[in-house]
C-alpha atoms as a PDB file:
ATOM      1  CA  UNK A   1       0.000   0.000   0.000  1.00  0.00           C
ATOM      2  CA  UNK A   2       0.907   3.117  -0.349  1.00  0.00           C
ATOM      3  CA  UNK A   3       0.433   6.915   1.850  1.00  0.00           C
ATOM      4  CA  UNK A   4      -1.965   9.152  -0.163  1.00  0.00           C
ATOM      5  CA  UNK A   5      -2.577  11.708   2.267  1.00  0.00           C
ATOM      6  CA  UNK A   6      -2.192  12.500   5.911  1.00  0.00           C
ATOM      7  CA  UNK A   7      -3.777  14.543   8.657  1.00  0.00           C
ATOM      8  CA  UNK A   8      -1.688  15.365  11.791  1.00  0.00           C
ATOM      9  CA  UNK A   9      -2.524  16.869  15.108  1.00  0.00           C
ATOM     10  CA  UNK A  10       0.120  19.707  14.137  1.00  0.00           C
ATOM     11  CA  UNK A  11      -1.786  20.949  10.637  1.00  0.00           C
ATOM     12  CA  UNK A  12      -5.316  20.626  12.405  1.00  0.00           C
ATOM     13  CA  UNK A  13      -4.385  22.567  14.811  1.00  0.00           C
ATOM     14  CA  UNK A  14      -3.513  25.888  12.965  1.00  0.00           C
ATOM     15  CA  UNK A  15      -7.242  25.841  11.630  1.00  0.00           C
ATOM     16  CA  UNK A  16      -9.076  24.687  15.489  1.00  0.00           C
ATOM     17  CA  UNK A  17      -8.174  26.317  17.845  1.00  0.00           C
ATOM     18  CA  UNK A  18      -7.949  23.337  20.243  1.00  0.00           C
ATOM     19  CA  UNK A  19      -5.625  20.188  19.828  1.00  0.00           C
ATOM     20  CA  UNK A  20      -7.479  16.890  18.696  1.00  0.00           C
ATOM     21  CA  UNK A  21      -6.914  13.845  20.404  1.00  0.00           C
ATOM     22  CA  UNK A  22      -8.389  11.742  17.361  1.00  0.00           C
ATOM     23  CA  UNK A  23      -8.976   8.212  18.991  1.00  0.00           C
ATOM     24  CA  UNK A  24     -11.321   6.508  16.087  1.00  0.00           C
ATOM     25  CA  UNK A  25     -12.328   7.476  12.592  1.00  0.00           C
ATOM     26  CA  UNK A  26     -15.340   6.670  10.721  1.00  0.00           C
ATOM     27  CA  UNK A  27     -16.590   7.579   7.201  1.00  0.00           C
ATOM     28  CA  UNK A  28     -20.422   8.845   6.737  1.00  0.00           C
ATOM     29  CA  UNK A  29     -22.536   7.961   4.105  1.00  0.00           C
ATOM     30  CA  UNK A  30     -21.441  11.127   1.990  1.00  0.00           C
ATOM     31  CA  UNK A  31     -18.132   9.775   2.330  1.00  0.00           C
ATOM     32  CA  UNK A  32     -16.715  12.485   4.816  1.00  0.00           C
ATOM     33  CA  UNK A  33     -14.426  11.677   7.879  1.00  0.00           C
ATOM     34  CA  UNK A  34     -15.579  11.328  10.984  1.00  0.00           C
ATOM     35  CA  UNK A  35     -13.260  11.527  14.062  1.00  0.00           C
ATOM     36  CA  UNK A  36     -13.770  10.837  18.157  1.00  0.00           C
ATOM     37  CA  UNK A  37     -11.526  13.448  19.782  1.00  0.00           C
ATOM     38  CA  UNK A  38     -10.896  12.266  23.362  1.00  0.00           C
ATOM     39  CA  UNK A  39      -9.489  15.824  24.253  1.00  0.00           C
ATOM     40  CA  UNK A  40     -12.481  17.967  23.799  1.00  0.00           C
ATOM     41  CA  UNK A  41     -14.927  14.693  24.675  1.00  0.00           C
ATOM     42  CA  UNK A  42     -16.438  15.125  21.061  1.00  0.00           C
ATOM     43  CA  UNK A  43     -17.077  14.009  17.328  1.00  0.00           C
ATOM     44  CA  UNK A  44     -15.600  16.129  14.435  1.00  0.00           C
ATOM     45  CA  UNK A  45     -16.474  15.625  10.810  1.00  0.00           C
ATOM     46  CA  UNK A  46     -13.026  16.764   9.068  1.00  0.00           C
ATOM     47  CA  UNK A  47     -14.888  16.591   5.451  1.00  0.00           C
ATOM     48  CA  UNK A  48     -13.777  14.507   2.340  1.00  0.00           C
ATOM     49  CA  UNK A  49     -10.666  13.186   1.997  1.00  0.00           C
ATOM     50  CA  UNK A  50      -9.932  14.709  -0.864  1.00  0.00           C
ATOM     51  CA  UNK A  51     -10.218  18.070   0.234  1.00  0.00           C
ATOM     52  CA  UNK A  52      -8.419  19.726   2.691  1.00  0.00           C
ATOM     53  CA  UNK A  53      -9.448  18.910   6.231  1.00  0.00           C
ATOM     54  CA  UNK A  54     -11.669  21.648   7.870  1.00  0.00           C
ATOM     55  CA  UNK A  55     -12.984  20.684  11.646  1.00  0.00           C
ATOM     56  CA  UNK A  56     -16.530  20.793  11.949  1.00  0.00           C
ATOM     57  CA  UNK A  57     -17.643  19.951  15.274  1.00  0.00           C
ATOM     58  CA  UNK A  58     -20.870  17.048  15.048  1.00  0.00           C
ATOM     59  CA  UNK A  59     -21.331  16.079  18.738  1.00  0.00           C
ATOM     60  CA  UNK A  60     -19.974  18.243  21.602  1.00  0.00           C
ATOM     61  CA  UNK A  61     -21.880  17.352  24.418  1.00  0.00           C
ATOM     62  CA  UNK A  62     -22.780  14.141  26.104  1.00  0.00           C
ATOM     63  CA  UNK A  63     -19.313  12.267  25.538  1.00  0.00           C
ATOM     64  CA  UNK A  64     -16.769  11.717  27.996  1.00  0.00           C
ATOM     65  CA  UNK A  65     -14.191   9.654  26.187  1.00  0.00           C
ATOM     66  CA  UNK A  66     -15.169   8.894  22.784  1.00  0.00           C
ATOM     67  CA  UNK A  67     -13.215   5.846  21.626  1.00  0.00           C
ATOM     68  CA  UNK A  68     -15.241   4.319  18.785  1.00  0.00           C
ATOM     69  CA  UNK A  69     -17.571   5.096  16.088  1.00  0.00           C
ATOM     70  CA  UNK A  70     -19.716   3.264  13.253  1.00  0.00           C
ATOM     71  CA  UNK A  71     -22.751   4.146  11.165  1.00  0.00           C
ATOM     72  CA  UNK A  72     -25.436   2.095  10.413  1.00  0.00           C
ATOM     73  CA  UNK A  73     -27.536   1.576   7.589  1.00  0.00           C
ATOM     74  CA  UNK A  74     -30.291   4.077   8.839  1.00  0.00           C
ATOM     75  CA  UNK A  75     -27.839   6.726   9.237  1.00  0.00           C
ATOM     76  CA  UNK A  76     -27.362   6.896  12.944  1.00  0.00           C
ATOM     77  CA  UNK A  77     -24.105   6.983  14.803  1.00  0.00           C
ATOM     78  CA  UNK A  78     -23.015   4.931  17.037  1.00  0.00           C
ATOM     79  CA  UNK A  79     -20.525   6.374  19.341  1.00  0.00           C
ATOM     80  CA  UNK A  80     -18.251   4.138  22.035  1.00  0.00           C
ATOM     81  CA  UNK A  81     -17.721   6.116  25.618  1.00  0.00           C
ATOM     82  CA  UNK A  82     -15.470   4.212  27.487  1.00  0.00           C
ATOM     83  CA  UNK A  83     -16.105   6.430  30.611  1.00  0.00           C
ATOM     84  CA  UNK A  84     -19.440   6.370  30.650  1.00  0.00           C
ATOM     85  CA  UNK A  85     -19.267   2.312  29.977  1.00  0.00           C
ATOM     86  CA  UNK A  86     -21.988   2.624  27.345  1.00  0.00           C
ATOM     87  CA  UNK A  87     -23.168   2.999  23.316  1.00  0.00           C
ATOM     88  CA  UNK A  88     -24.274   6.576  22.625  1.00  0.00           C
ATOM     89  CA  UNK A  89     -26.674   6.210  19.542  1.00  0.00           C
ATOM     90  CA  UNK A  90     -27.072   9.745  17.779  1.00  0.00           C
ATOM     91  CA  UNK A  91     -29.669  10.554  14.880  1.00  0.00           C
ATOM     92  CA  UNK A  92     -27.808  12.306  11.779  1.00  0.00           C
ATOM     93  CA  UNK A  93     -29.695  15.139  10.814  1.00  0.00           C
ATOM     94  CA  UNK A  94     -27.173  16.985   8.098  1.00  0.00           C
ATOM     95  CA  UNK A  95     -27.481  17.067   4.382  1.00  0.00           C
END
């Protein structure tokens, strides 16, 4: 295989103003990235991979220490919160 692109702490961090602490990424069904960030307890979508990543915050309350996400066929997310020992299910309600 080989590297086709790369997003770093360093480069997101001179367009957010906080560092990411990106613990799991997911893709949505428009094909953006998803990522948990376990610093700010939240779920950024960084857009598609082929453009250049802009941090759009998704879910910013609720989570404590994101760790996993999925999608599932009916569009909801499925976030892991390792602190809170449970499945977070959240409704998708953009574009």
């Amino acid at each position: 295989m080989q590297l086709i692109g790369q997003v770093d702490t360093f480069g997101l961090s001179l367009f957010f103003p906080s560092e990411i602490t990106a613990s799991a990424v997911t893709f949505d069904h428009q094909g953006n990235v998803i990522v948990a960030d376990t610093s700010s307890h939240a779920v950024l979508c960084l857009g598609k991979p082929e453009e250049f990543p802009v941090p759009k915050p998704v879910i910013t309350h609720g989570l404590s220490h994101p760790v996993a996400l999925t999608f599932t066929k009916e569009n909801s997310l499925l976030v892991l919160d390792s602190a809170a020992h449970s499945v977070k299910v959240y409704k998708v309600d953009w574009g």
